[in-house]
PDB file of N, CA and C in Angstrom:
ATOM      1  N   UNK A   1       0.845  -1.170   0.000  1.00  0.00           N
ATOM      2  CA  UNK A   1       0.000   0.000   0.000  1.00  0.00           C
ATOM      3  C   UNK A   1       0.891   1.233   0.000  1.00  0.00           C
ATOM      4  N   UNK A   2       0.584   2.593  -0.896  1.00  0.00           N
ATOM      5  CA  UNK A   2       1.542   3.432  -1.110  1.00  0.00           C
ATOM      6  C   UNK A   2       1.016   4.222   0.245  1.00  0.00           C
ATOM      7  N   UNK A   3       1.987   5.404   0.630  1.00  0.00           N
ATOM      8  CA  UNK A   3       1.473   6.082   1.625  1.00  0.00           C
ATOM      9  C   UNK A   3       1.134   7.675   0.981  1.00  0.00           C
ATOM     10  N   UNK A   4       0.129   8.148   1.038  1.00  0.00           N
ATOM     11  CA  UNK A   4      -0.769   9.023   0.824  1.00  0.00           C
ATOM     12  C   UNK A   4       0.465  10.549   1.880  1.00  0.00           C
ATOM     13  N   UNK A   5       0.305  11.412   1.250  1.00  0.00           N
ATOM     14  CA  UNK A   5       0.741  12.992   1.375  1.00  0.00           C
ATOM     15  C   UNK A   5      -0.648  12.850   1.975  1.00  0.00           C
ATOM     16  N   UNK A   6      -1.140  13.920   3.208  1.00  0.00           N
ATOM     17  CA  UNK A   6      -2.627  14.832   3.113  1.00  0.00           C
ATOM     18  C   UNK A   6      -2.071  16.430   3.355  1.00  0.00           C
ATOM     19  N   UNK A   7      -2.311  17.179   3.153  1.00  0.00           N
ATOM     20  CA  UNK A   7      -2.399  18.540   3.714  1.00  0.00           C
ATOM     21  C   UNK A   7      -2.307  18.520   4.977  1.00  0.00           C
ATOM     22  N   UNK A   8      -2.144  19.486   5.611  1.00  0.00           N
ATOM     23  CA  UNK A   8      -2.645  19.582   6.940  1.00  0.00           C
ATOM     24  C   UNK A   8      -4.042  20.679   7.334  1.00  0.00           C
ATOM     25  N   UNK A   9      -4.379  21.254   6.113  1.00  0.00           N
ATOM     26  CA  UNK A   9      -5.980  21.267   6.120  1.00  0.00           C
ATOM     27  C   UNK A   9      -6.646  20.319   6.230  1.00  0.00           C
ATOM     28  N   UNK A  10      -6.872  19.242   5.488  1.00  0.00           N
ATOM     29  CA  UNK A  10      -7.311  17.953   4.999  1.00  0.00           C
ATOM     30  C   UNK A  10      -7.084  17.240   5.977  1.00  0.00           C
ATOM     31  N   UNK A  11      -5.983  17.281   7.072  1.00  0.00           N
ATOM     32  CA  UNK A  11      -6.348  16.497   8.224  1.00  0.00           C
ATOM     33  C   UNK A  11      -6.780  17.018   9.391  1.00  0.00           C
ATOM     34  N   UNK A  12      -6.351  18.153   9.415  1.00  0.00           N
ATOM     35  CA  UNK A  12      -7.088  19.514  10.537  1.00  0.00           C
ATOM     36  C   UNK A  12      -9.216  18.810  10.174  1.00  0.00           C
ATOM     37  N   UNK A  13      -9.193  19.229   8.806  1.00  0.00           N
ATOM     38  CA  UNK A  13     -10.698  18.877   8.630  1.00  0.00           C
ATOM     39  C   UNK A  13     -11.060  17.820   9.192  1.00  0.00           C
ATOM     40  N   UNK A  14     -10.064  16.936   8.592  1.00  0.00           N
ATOM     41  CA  UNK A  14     -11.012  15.392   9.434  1.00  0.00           C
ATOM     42  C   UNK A  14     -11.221  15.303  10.873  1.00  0.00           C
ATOM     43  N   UNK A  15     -10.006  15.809  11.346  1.00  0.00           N
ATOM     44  CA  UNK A  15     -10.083  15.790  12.856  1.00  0.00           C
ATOM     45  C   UNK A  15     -11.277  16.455  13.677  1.00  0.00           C
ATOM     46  N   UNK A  16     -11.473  17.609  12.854  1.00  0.00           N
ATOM     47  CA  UNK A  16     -12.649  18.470  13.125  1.00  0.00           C
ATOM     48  C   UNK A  16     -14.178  17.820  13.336  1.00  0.00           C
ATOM     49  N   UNK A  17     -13.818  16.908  11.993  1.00  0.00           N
ATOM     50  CA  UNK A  17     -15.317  16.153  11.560  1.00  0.00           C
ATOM     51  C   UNK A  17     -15.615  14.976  12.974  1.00  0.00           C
ATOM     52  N   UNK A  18     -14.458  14.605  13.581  1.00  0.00           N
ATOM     53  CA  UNK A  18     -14.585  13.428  14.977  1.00  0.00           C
ATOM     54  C   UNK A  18     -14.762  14.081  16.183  1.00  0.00           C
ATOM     55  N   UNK A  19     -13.879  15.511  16.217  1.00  0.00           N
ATOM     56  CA  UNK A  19     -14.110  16.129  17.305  1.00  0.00           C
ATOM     57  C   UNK A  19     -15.178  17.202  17.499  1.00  0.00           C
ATOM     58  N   UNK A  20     -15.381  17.696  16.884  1.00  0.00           N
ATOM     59  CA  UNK A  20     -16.582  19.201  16.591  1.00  0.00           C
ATOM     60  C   UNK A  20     -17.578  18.576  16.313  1.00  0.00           C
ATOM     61  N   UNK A  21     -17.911  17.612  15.559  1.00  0.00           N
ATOM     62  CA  UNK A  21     -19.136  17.687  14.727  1.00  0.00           C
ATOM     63  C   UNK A  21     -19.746  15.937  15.454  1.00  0.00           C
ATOM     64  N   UNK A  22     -18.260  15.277  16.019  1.00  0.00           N
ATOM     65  CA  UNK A  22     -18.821  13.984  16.557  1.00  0.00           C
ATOM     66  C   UNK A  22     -19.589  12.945  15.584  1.00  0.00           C
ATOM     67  N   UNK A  23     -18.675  12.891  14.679  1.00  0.00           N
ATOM     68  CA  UNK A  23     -19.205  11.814  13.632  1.00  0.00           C
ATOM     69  C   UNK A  23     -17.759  10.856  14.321  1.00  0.00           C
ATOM     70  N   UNK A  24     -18.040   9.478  14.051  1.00  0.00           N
ATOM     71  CA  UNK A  24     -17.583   8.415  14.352  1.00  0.00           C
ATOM     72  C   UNK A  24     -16.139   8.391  13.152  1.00  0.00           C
ATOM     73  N   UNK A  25     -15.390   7.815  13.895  1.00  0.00           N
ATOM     74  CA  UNK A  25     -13.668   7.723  13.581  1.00  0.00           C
ATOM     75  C   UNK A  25     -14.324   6.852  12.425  1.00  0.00           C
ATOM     76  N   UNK A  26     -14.778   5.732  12.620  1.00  0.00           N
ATOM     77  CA  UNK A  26     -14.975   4.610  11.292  1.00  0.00           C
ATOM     78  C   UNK A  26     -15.850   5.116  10.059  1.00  0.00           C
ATOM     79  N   UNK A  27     -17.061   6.070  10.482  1.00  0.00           N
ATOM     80  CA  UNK A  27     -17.021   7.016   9.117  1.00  0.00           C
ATOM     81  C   UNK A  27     -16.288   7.484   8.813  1.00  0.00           C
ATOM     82  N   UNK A  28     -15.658   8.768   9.186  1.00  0.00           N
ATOM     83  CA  UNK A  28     -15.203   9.753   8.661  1.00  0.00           C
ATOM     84  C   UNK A  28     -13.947   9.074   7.633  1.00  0.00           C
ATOM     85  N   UNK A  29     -13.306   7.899   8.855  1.00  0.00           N
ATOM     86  CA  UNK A  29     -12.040   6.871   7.815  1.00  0.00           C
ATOM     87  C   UNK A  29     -12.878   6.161   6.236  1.00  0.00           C
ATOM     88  N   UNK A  30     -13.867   6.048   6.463  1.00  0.00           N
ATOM     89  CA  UNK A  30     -14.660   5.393   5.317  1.00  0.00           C
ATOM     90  C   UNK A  30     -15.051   6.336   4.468  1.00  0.00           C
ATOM     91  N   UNK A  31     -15.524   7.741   4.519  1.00  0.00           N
ATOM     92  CA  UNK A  31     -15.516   8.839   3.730  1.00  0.00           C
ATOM     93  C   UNK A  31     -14.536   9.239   3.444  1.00  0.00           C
ATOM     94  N   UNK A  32     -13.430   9.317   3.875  1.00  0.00           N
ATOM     95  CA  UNK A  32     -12.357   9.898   3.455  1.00  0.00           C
ATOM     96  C   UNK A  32     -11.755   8.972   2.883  1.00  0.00           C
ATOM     97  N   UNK A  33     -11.403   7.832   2.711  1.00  0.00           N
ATOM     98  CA  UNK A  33     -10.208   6.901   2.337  1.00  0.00           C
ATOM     99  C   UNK A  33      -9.340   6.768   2.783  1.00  0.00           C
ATOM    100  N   UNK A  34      -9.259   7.187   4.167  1.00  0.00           N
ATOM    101  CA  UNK A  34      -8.081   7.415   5.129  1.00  0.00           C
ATOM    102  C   UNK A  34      -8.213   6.332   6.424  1.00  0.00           C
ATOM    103  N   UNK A  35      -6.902   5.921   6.915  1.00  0.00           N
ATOM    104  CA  UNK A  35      -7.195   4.550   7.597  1.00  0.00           C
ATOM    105  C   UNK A  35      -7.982   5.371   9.068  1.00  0.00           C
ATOM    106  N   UNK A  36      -8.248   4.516  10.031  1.00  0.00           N
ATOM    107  CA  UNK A  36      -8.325   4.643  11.450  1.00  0.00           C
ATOM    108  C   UNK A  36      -6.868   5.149  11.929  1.00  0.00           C
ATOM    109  N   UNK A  37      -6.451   4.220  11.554  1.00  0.00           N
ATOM    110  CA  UNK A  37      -4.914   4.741  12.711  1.00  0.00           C
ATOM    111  C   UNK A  37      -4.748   5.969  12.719  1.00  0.00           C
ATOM    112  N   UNK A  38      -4.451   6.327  11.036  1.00  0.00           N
ATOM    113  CA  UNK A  38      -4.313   8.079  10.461  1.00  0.00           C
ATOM    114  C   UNK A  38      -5.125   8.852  11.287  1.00  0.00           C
ATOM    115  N   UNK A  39      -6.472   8.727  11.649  1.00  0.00           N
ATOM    116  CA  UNK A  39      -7.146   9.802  12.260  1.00  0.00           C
ATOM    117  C   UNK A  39      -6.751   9.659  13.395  1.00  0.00           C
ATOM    118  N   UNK A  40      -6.620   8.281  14.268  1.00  0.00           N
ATOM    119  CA  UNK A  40      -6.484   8.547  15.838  1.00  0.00           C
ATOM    120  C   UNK A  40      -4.870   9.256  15.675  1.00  0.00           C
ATOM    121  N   UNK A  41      -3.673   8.956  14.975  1.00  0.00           N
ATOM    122  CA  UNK A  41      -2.801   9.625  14.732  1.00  0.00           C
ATOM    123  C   UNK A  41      -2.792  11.213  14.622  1.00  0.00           C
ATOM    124  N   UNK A  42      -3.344  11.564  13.801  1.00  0.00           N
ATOM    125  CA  UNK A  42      -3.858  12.771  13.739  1.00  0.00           C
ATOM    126  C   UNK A  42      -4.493  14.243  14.673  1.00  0.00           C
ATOM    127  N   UNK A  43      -5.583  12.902  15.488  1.00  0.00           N
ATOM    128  CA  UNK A  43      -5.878  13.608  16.461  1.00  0.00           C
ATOM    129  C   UNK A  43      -5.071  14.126  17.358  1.00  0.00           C
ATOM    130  N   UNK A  44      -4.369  13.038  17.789  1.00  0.00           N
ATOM    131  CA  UNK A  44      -3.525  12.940  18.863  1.00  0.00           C
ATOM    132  C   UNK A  44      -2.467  14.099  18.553  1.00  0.00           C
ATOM    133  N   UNK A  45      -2.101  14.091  17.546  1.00  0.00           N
ATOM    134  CA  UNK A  45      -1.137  15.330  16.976  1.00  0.00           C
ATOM    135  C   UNK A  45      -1.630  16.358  17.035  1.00  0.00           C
ATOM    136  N   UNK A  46      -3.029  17.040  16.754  1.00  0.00           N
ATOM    137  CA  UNK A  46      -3.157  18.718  17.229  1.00  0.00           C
ATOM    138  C   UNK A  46      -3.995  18.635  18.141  1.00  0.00           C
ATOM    139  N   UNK A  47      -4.270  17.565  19.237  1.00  0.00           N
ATOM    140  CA  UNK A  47      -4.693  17.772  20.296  1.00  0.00           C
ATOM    141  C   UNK A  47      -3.063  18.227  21.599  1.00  0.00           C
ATOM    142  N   UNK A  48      -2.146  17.703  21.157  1.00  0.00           N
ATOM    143  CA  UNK A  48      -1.240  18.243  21.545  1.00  0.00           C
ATOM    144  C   UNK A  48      -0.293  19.228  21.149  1.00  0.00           C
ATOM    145  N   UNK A  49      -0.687  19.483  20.253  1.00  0.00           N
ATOM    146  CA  UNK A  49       0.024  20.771  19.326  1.00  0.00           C
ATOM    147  C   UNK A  49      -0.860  22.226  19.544  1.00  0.00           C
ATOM    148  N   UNK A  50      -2.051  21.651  20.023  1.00  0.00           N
ATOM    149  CA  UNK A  50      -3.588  23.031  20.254  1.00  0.00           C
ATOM    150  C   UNK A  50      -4.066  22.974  20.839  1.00  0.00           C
ATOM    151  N   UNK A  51      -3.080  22.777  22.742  1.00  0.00           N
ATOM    152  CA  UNK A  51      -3.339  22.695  23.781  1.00  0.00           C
ATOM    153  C   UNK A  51      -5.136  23.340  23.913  1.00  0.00           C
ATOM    154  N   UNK A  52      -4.832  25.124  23.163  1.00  0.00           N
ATOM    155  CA  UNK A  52      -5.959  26.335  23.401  1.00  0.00           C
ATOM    156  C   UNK A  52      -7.015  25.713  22.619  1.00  0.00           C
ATOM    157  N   UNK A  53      -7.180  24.414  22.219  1.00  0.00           N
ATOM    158  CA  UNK A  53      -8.255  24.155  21.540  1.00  0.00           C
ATOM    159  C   UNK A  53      -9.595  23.778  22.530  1.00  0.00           C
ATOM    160  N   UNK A  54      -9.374  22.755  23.314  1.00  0.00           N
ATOM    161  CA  UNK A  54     -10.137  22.239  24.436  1.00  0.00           C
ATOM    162  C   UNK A  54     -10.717  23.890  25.178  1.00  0.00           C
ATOM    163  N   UNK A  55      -9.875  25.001  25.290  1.00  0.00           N
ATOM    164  CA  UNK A  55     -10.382  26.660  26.166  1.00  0.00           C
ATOM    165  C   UNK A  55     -11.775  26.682  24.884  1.00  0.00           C
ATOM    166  N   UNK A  56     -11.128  27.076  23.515  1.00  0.00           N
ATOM    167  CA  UNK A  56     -11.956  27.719  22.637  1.00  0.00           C
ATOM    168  C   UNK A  56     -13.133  27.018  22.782  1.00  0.00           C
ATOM    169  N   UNK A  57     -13.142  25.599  22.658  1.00  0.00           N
ATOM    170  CA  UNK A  57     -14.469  24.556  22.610  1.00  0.00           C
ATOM    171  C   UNK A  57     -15.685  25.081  23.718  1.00  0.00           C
ATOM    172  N   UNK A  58     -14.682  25.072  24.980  1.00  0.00           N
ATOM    173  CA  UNK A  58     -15.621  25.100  25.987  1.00  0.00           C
ATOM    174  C   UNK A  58     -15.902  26.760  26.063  1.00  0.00           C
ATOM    175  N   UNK A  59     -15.572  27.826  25.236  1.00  0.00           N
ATOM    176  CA  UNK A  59     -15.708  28.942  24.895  1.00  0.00           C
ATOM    177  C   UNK A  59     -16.669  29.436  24.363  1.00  0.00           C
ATOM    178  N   UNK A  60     -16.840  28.638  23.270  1.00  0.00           N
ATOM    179  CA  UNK A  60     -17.857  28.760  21.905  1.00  0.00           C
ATOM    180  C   UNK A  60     -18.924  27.677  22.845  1.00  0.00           C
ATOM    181  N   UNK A  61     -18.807  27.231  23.471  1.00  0.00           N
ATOM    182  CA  UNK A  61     -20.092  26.116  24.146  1.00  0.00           C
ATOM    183  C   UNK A  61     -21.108  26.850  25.302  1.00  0.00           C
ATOM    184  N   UNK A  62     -19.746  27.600  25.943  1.00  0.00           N
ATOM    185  CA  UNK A  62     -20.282  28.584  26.884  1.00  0.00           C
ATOM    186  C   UNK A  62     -21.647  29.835  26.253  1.00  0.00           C
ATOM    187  N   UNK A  63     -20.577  30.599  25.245  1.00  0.00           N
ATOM    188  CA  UNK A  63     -21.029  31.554  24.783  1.00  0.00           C
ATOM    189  C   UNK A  63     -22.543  31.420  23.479  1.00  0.00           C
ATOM    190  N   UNK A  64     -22.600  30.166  22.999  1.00  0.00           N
ATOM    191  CA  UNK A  64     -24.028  29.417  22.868  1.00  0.00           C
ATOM    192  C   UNK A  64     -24.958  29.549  23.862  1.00  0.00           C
ATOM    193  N   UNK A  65     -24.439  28.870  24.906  1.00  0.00           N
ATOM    194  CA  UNK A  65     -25.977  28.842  26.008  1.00  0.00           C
ATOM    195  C   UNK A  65     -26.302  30.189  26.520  1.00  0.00           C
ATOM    196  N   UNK A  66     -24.966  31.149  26.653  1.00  0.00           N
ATOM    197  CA  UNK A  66     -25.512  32.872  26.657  1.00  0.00           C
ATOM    198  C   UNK A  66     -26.771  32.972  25.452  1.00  0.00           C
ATOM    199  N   UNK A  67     -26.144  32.659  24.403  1.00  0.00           N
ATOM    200  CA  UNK A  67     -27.065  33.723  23.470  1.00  0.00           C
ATOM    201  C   UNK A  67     -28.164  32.484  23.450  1.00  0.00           C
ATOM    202  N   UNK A  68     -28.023  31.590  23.812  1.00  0.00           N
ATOM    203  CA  UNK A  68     -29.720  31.307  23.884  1.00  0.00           C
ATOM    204  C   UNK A  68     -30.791  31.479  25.078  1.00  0.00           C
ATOM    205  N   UNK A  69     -30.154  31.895  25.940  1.00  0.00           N
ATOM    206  CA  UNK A  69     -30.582  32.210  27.079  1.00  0.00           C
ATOM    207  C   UNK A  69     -30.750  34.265  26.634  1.00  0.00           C
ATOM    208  N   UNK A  70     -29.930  34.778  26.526  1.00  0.00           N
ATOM    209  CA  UNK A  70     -30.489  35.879  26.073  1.00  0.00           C
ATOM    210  C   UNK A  70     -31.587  36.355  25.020  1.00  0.00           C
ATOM    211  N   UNK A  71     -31.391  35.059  23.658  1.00  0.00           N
ATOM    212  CA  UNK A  71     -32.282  34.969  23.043  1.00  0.00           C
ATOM    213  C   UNK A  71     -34.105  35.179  23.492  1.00  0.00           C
ATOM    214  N   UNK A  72     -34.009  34.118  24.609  1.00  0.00           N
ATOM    215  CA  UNK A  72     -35.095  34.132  25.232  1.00  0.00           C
ATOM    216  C   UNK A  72     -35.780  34.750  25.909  1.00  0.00           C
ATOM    217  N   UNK A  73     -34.553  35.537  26.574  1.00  0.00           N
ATOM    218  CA  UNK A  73     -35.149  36.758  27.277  1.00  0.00           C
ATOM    219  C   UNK A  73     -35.508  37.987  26.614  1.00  0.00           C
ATOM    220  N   UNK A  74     -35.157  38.233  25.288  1.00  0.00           N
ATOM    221  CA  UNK A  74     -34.998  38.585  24.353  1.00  0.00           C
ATOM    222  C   UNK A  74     -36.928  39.106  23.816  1.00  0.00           C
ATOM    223  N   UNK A  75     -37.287  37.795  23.949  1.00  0.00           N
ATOM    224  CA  UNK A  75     -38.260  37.244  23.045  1.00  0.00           C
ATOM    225  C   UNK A  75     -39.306  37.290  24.045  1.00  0.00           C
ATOM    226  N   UNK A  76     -39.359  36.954  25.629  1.00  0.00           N
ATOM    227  CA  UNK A  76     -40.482  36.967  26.677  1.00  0.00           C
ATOM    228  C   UNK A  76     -40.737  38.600  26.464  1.00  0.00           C
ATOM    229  N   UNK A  77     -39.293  39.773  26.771  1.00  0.00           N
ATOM    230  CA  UNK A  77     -39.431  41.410  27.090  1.00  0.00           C
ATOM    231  C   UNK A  77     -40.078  42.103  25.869  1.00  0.00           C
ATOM    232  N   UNK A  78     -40.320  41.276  24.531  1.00  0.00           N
ATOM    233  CA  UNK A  78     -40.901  41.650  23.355  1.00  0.00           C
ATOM    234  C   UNK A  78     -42.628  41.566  23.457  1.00  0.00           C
ATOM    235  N   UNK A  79     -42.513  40.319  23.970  1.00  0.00           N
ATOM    236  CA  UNK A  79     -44.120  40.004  24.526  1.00  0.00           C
ATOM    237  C   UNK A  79     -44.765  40.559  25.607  1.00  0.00           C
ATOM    238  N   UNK A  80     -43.723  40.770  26.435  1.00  0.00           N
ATOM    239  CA  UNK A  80     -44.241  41.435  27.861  1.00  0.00           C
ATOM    240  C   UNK A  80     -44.477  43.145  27.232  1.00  0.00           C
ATOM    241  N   UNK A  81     -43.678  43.578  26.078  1.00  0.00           N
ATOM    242  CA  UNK A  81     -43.778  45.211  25.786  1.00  0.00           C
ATOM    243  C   UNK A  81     -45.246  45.347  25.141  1.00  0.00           C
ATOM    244  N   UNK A  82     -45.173  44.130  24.195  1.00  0.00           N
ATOM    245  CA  UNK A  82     -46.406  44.441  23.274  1.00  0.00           C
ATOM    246  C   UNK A  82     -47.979  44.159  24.060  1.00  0.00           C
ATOM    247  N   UNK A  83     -47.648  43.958  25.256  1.00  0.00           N
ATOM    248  CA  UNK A  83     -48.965  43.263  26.259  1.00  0.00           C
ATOM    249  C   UNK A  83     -49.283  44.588  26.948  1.00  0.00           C
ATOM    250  N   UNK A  84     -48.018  45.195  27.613  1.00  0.00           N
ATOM    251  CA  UNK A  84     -48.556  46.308  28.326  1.00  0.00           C
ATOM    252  C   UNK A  84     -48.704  47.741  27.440  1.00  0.00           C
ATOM    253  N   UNK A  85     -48.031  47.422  26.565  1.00  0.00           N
ATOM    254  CA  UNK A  85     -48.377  49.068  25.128  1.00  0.00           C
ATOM    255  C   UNK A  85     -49.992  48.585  25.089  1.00  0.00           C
ATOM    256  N   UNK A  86     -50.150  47.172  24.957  1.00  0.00           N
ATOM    257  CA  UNK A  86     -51.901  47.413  24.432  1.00  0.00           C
ATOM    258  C   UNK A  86     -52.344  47.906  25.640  1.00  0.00           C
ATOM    259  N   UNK A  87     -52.107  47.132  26.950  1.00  0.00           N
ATOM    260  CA  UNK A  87     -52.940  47.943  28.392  1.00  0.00           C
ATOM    261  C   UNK A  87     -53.035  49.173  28.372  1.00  0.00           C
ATOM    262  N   UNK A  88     -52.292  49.571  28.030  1.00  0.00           N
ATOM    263  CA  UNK A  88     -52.310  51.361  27.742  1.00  0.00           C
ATOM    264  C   UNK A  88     -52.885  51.710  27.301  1.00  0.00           C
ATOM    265  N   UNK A  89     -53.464  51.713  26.175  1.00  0.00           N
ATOM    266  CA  UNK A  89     -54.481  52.397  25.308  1.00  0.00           C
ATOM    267  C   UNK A  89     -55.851  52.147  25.781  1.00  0.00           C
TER     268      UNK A  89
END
């Protein structure tokens, strides 16, 4: 079996696709044409190379449940305005 060059976009992506998006190592190896080992390889390589990755995750996870929680409050103070503008009149 010859050994395959990838980018390191192209494996940044895949890694992305197991870790971010939580599709299974044995797809993503079956969509891609790329073995198992390669991805757990892979991973393992900019999980230690992008220590700040695990901060950003739980960053962007944090800052989700803000804006849906603001969302909401968002959306009750819209209903609560348009309830008491009508009491008014």
């Amino acid at each position: 079996m010859s050994k395959s060059n990838f980018s390191e976009d192209f494996k940044r992506d895949a890694v992305r696709q197991i870790t971010e998006r939580g599709y299974p190592v044995a797809e993503v190896s079956q969509r891609l044409g790329v073995s198992q080992h390669s991805l757990y390889e892979w991973k393992k390589k900019f999980a230690a190379s992008n220590g700040k990755g695990n901060d950003e995750a739980e960053e962007i996870r944090r800052l989700k449940k803000e804006l849906t929680r603001v969302t909401e409050e968002r959306d009750i103070l819209k209903k609560a305005a348009a309830y008491f503008a009508r009491d008014a009149k």
